[in-house]
N, C-alpha and C. Protein backbone atom coordinates (compact mmCIF):
# COMPACT_ATOMS: atom_id res chain seq x y z
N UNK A 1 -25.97 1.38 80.13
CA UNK A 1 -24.61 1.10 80.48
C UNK A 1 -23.87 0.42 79.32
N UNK A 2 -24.86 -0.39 78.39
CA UNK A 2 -24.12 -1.35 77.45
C UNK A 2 -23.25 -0.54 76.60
N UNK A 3 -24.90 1.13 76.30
CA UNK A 3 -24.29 1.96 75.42
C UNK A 3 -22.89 2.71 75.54
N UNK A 4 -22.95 3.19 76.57
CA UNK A 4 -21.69 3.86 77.07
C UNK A 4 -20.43 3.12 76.88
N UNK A 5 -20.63 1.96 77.46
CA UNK A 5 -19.27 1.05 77.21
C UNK A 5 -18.78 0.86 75.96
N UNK A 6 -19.83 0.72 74.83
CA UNK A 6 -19.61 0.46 73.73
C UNK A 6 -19.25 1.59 73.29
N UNK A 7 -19.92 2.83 73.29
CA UNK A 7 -19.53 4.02 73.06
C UNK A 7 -17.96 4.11 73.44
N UNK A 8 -17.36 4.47 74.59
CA UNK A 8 -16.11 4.40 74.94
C UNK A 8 -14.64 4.16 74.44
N UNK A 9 -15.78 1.99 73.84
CA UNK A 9 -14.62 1.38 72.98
C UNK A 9 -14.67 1.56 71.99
N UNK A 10 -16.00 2.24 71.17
CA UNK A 10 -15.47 2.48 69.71
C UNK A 10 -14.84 3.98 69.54
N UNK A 11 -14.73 4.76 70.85
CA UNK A 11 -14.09 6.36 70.49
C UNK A 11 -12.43 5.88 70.92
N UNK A 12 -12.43 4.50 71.89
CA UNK A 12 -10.91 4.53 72.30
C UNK A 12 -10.32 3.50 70.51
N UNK A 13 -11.20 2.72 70.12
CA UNK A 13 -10.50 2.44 68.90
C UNK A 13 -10.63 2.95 67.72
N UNK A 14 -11.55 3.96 67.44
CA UNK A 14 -11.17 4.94 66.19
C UNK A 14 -10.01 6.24 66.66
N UNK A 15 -9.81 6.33 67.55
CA UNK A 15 -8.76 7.20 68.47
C UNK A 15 -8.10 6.80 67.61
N UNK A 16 -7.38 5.39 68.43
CA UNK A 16 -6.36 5.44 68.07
C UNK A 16 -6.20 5.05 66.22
N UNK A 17 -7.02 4.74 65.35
CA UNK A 17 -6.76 4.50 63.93
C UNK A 17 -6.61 6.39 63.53
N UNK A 18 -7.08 7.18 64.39
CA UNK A 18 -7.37 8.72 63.61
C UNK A 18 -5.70 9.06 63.80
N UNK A 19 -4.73 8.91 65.28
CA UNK A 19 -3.69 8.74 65.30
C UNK A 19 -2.81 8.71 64.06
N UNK A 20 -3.31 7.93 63.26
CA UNK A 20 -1.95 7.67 62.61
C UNK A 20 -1.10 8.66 61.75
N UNK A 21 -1.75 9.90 61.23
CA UNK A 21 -1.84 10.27 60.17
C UNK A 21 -0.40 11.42 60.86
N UNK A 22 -0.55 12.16 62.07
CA UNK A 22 0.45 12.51 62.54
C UNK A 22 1.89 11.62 62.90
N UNK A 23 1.78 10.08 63.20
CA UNK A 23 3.05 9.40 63.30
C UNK A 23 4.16 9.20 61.93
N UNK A 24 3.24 9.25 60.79
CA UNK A 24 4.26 9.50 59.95
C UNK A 24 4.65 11.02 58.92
N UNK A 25 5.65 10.85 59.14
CA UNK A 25 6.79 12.06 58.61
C UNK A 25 8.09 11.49 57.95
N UNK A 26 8.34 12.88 56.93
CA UNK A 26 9.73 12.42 55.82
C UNK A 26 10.24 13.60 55.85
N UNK A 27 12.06 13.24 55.60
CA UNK A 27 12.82 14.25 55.51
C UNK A 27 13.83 14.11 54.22
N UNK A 28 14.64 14.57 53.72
CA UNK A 28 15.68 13.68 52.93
C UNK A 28 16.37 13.14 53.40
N UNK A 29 16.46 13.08 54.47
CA UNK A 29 17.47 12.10 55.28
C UNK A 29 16.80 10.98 55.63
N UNK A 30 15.23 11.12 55.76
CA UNK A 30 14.88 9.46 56.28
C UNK A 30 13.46 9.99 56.93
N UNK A 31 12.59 9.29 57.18
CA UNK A 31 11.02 9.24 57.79
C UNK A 31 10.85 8.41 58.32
N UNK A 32 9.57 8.25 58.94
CA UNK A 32 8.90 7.34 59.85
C UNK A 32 7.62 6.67 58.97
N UNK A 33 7.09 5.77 58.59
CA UNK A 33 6.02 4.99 57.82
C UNK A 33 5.19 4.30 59.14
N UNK A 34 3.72 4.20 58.47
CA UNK A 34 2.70 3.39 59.60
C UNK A 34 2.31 2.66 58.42
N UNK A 35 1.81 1.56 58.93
CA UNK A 35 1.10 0.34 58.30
C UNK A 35 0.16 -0.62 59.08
N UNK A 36 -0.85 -0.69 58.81
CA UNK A 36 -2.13 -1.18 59.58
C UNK A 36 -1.12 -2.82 59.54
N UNK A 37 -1.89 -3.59 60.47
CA UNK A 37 -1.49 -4.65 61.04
C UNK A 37 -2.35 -5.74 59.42
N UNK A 38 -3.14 -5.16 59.47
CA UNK A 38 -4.51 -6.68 58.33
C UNK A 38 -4.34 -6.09 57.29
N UNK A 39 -4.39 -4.37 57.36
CA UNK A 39 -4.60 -3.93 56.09
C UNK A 39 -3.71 -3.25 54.92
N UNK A 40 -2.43 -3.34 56.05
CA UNK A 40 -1.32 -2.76 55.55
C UNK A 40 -0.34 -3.14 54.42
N UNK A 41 0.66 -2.32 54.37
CA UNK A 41 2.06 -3.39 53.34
C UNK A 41 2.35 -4.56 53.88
N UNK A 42 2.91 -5.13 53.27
CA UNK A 42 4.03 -5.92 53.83
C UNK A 42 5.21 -5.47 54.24
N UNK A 43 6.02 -6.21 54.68
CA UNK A 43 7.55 -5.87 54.66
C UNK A 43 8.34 -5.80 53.23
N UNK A 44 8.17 -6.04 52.23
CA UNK A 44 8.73 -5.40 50.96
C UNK A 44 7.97 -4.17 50.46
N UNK A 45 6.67 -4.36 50.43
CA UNK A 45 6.06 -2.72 49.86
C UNK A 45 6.46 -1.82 51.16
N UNK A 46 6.33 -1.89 52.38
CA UNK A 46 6.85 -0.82 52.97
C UNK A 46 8.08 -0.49 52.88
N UNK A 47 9.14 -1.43 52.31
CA UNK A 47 10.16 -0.89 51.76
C UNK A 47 10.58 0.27 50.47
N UNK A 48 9.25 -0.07 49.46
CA UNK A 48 8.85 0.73 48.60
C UNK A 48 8.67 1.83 48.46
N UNK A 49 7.17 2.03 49.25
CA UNK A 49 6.94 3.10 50.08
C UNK A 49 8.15 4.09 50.57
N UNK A 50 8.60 3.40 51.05
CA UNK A 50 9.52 4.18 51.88
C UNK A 50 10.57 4.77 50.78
N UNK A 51 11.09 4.13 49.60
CA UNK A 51 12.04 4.62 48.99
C UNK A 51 11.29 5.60 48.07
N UNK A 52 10.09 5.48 47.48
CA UNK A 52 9.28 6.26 47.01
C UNK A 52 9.19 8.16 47.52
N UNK A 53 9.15 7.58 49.50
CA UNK A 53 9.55 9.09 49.95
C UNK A 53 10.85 9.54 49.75
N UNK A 54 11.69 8.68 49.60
CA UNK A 54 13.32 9.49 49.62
C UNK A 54 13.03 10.07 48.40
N UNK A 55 12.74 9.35 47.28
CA UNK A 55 12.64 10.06 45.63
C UNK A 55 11.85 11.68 46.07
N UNK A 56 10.74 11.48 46.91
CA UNK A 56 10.25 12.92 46.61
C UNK A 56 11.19 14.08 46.89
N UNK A 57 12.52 13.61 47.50
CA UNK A 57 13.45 14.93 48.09
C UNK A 57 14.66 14.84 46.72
N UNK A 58 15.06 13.53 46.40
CA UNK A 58 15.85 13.59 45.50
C UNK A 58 15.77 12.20 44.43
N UNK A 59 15.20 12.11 43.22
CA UNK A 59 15.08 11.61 42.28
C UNK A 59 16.51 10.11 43.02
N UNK A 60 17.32 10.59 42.96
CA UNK A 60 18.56 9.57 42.84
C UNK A 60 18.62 8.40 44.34
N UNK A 61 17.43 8.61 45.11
CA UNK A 61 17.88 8.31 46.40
C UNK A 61 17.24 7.15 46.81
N UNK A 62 17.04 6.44 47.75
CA UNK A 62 16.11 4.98 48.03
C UNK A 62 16.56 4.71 49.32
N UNK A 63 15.63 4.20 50.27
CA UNK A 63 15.64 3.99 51.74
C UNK A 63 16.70 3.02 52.12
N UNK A 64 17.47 2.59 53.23
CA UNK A 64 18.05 1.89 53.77
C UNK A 64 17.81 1.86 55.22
N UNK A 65 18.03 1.33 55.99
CA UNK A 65 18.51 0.62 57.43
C UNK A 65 16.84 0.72 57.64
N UNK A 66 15.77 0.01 56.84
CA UNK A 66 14.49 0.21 57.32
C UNK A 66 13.93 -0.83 58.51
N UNK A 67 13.56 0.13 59.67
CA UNK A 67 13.88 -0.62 61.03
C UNK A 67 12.00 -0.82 61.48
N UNK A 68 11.45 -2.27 61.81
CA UNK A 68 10.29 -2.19 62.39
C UNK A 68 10.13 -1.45 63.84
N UNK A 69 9.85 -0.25 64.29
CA UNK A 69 10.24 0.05 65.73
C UNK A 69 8.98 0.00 66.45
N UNK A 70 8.00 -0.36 66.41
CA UNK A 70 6.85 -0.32 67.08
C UNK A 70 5.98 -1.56 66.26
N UNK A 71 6.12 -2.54 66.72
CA UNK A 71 4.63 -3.72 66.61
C UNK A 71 3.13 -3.29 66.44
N UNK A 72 2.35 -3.12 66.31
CA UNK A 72 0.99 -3.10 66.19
C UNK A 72 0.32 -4.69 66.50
N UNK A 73 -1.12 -4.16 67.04
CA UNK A 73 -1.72 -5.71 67.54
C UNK A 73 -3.57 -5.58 66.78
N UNK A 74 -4.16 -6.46 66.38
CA UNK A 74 -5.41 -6.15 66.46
C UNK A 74 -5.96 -5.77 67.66
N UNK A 75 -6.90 -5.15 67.61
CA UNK A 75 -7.33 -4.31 69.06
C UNK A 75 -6.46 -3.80 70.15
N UNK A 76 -5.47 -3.41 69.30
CA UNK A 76 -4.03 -3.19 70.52
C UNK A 76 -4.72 -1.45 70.99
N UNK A 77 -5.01 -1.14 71.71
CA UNK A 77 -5.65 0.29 72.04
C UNK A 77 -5.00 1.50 72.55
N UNK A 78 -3.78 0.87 73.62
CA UNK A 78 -3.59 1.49 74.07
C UNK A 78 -1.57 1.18 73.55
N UNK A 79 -0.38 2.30 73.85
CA UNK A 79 0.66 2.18 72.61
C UNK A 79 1.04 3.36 72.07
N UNK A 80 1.79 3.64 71.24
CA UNK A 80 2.27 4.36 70.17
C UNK A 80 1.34 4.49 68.96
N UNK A 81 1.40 3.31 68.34
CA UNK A 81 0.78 2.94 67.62
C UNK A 81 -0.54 2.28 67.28
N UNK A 82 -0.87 1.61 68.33
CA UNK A 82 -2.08 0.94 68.52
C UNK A 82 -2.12 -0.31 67.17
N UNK A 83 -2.93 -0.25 66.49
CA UNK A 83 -2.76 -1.77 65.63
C UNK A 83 -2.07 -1.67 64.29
N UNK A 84 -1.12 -0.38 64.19
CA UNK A 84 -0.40 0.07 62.93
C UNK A 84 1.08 -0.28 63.58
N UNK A 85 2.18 -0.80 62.73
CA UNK A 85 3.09 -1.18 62.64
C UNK A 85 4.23 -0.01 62.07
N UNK A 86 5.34 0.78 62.70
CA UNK A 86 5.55 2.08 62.88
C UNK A 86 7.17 1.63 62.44
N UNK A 87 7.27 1.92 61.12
CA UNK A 87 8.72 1.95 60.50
C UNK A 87 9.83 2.60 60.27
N UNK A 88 10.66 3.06 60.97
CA UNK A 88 11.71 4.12 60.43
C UNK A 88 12.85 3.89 59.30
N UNK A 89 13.50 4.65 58.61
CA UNK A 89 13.94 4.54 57.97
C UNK A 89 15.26 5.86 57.75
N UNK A 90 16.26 5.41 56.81
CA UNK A 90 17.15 6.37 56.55
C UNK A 90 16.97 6.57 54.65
N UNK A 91 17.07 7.79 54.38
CA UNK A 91 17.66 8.01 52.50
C UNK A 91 18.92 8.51 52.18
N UNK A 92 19.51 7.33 51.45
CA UNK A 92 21.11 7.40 50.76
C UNK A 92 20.74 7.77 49.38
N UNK A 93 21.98 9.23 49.08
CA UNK A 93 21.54 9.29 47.48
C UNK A 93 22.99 8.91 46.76
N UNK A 94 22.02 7.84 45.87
CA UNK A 94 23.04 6.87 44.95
C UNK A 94 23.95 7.56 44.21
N UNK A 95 24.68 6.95 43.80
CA UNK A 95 25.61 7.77 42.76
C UNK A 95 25.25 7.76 41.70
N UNK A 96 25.72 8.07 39.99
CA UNK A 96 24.80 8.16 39.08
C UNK A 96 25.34 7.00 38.27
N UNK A 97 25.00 5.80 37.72
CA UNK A 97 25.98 4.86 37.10
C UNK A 97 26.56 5.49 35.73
N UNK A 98 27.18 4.93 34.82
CA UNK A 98 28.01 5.01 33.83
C UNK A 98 26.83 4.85 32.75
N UNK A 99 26.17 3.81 32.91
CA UNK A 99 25.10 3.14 32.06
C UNK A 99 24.02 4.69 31.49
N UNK A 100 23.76 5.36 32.78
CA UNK A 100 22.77 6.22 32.12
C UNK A 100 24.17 7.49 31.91
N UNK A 101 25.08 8.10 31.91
CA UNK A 101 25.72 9.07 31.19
C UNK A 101 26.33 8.54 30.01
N UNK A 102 26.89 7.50 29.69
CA UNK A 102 26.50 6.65 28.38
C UNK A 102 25.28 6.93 27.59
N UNK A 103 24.45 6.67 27.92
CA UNK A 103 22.92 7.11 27.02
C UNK A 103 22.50 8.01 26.80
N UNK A 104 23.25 9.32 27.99
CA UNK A 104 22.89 10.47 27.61
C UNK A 104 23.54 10.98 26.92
N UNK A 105 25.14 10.04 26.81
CA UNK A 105 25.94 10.63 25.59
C UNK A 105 25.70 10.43 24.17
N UNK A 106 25.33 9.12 24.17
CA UNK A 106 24.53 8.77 22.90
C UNK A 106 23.37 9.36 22.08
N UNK A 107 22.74 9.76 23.35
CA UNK A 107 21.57 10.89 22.98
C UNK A 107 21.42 12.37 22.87
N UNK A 108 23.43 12.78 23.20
CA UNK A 108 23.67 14.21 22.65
C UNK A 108 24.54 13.89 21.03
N UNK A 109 24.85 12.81 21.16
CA UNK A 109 25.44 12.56 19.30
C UNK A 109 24.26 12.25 18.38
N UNK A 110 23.23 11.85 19.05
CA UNK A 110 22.41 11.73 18.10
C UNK A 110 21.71 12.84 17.44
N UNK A 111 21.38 13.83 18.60
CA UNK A 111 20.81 15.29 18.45
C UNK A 111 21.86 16.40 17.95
N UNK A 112 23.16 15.84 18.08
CA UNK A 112 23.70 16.71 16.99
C UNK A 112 24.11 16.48 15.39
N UNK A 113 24.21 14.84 15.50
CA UNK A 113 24.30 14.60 14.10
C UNK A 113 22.57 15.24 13.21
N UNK A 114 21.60 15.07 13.96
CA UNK A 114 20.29 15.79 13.64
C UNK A 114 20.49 17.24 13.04
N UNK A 115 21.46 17.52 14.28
CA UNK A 115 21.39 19.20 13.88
C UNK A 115 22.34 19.49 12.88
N UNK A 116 23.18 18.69 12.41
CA UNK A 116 24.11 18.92 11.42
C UNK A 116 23.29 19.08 10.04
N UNK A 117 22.88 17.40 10.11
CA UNK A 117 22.28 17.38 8.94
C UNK A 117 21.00 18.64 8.52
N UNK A 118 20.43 18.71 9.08
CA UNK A 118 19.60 20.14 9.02
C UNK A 118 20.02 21.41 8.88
N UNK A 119 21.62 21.71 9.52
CA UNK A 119 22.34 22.76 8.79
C UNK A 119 22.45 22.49 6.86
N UNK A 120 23.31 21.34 7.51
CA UNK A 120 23.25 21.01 6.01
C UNK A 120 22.86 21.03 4.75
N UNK A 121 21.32 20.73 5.15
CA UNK A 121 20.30 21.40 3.87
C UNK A 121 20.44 22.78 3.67
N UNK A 122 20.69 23.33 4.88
CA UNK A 122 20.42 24.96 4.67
C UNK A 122 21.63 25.62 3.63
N UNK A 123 22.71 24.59 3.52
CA UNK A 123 23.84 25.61 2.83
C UNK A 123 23.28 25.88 1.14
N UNK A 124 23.04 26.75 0.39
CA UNK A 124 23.15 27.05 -0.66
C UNK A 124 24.22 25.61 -1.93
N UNK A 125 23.28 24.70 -2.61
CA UNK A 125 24.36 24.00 -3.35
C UNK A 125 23.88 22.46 -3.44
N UNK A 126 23.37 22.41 -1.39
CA UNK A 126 22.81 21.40 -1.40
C UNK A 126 21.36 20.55 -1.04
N UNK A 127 21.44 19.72 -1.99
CA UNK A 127 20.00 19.30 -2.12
C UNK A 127 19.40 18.12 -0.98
N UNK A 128 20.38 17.66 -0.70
CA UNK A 128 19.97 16.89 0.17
C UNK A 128 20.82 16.20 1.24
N UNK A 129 20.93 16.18 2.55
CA UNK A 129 21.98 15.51 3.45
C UNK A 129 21.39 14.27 4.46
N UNK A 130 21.97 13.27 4.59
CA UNK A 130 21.90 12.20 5.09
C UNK A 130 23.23 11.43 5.99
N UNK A 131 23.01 10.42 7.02
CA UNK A 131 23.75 9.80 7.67
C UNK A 131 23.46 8.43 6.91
N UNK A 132 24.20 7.85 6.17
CA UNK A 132 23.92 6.58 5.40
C UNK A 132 24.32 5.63 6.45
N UNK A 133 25.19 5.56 7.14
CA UNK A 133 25.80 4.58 8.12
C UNK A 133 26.07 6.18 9.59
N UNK A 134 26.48 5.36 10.67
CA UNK A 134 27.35 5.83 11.86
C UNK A 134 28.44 6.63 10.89
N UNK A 135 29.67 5.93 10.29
CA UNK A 135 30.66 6.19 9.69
C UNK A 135 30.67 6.89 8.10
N UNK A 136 29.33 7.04 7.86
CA UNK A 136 29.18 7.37 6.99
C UNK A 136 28.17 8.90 6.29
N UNK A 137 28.67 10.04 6.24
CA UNK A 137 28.06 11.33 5.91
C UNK A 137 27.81 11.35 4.26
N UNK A 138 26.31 11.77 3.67
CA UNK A 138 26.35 11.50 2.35
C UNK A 138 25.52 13.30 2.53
N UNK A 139 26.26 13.65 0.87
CA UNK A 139 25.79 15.15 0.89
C UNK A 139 25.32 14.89 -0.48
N UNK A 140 24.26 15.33 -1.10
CA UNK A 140 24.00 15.54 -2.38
C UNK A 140 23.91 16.44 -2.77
N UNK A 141 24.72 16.80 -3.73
CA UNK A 141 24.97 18.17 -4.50
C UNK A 141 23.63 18.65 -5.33
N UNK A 142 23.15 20.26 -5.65
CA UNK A 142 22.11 20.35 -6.72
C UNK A 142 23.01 20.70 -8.00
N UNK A 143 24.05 21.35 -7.71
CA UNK A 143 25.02 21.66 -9.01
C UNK A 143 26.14 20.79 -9.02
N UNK A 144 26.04 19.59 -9.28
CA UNK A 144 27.44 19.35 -8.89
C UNK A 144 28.65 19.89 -10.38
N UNK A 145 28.44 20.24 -10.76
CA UNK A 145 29.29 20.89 -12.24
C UNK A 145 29.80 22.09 -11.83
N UNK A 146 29.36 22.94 -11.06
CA UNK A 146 29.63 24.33 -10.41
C UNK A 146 31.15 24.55 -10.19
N UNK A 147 31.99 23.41 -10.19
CA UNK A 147 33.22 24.11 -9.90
C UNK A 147 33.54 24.04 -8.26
N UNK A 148 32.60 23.24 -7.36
CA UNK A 148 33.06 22.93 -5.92
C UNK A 148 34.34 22.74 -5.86
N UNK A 149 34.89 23.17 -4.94
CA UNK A 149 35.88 22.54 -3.94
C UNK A 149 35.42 21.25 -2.82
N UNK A 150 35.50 20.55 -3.31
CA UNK A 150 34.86 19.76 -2.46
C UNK A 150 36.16 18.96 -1.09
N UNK A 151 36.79 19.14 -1.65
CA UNK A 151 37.99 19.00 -0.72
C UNK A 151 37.74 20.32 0.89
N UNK A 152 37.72 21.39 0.53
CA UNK A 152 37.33 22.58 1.33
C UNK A 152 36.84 22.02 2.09
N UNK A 153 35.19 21.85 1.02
CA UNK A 153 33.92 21.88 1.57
C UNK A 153 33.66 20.79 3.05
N UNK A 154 34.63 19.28 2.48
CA UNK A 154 34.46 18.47 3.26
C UNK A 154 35.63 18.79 4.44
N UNK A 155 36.31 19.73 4.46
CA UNK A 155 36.71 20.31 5.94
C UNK A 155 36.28 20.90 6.64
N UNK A 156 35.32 21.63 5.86
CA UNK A 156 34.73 22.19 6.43
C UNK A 156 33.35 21.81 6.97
N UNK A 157 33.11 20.91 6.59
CA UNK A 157 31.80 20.32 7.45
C UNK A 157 32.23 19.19 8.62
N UNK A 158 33.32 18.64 8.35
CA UNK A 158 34.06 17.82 9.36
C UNK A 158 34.47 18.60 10.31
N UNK A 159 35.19 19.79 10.33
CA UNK A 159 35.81 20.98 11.92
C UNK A 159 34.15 21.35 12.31
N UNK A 160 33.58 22.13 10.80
CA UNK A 160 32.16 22.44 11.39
C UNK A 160 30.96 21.63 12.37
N UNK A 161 31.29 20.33 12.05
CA UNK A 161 30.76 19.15 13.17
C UNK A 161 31.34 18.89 14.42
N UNK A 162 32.38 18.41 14.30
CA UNK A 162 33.28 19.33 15.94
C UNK A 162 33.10 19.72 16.86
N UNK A 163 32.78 20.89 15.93
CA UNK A 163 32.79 22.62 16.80
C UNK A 163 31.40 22.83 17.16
N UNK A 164 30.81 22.87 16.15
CA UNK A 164 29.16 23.52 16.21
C UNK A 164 28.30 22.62 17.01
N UNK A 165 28.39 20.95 16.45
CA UNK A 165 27.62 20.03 16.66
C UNK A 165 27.84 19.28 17.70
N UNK A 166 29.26 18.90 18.29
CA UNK A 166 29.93 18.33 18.75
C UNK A 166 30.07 16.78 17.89
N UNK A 167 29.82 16.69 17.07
CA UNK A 167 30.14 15.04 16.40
C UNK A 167 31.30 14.92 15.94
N UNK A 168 31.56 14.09 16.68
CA UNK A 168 33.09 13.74 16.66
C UNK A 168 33.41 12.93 15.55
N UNK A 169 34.82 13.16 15.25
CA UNK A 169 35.67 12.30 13.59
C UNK A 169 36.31 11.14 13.80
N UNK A 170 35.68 10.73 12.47
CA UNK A 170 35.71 9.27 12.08
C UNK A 170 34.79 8.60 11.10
N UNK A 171 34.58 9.65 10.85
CA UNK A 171 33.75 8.91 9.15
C UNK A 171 34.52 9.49 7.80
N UNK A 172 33.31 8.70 6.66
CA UNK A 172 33.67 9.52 5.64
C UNK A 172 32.36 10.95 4.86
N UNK A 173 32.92 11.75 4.64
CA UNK A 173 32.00 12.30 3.63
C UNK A 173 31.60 12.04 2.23
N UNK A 174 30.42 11.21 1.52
CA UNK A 174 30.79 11.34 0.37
C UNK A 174 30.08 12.20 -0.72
N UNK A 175 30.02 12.98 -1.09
CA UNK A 175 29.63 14.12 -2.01
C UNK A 175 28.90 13.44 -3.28
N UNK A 176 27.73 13.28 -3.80
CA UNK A 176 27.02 12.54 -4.40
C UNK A 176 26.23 13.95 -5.55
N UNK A 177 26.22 12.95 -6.86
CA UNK A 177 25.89 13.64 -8.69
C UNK A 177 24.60 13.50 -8.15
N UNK A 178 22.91 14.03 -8.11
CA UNK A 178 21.67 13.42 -8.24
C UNK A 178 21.30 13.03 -9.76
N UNK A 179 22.00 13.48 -10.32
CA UNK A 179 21.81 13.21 -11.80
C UNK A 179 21.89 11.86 -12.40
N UNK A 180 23.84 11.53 -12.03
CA UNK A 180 24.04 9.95 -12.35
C UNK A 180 24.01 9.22 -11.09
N UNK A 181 23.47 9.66 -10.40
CA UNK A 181 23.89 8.46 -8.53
C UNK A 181 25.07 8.12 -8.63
N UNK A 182 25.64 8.87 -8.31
CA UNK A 182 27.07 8.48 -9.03
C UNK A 182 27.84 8.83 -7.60
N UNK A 183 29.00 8.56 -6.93
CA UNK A 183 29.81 9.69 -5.54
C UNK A 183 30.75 10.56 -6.80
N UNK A 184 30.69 11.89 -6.36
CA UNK A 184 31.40 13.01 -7.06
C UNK A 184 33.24 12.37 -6.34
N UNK A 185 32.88 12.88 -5.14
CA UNK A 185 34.47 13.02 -3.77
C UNK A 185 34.08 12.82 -2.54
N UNK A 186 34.90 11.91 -2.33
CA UNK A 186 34.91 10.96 -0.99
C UNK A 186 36.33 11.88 -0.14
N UNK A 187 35.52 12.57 1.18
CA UNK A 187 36.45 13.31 2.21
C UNK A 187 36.70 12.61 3.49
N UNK A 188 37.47 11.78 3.70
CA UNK A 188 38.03 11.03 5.12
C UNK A 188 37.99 12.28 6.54
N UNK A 189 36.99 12.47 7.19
CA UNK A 189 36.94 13.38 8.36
C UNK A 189 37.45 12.71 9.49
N UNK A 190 38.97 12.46 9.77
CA UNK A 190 39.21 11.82 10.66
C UNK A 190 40.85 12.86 11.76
């Protein structure tokens, strides 16, 4: 008889721990969370948790109105929940701040001043191109005796940044001798 009884209570309390795995569910709109009573979150990590599931529907999103709706008890057997603590929740998706399209703007001027300068080398003339400053474009000539237009040239790499690269005006260009380190012509791209 002892066995049976005991038998009984350990199939009515692994019952209900096998339970749990169906009580919780997520949507992008919001889920339901379980949490053991001893072994569980707290009330801030199940907040976690919970915003963790909104992210899986949309990167931008995080839980709100997270509601305890069912208590859990040690040896609570019989219930909803039995000794797991049964959380609902809603997911709001945030807006995007200023802070990160800022950085991503920063990080499309940076990848095009990259790509400039790497055109740059490619033109026939020149030996070497650099960003010496923000405000500052340095081109080094291999001929500089050739008879450049350098007036042109530096319009043409200023519209050509613009257009191609998107890097916007407000520096200078300065056209550099490798011979004497010397600046050949200084072009205001503004």
């Amino acid at each position: 008889m002892k066995k049976l009884f005991l038998y009984m209570f350990l199939s009515l309390f692994l019952s209900s721990c096998a339970t749990v795995p169906r009580l919780e569910y997520s949507y992008p709109t919001g889920g339901q969370l379980t949490s053991h009573v001893l072994m569980g979150y707290d009330d801030e990590n199940v907040k976690i948790k919970a915003t963790q599931e909104c992210m899986k529907f949309n990167k931008n999103s995080k839980a709100k109105n997270l509601i305890k709706r069912y208590e859990g008890a040690i040896g609570k057997v019989l219930g909803e929940g039995g000794e797991y603590d049964i959380w609902i929740y809603d997911c709001e998706i945030l807006k995007s701040n200023k802070k990160t399209t800022s950085s991503n703007s920063e990080t499309t001027k940076k990848i095009g001043k990259d790509e400039m300068i790497l055109s740059l080398k490619n033109i026939p003339g020149v030996a070497d191109a650099s960003w010496a400053q923000s405000i500052s474009l340095w081109i080094v000539m291999t001929n500089p005796n050739a008879g450049h237009d350098f007036d042109k040239m530096g319009y043409m790499v200023c519209n050509g940044g613009v257009t191609n690269f998107r890097v916007s005006k407000g520096y200078t260009i300065t056209f550099w001798n490798p011979y004497t380190k010397k600046p050949i012509k200084k072009f205001q791209c503004y």
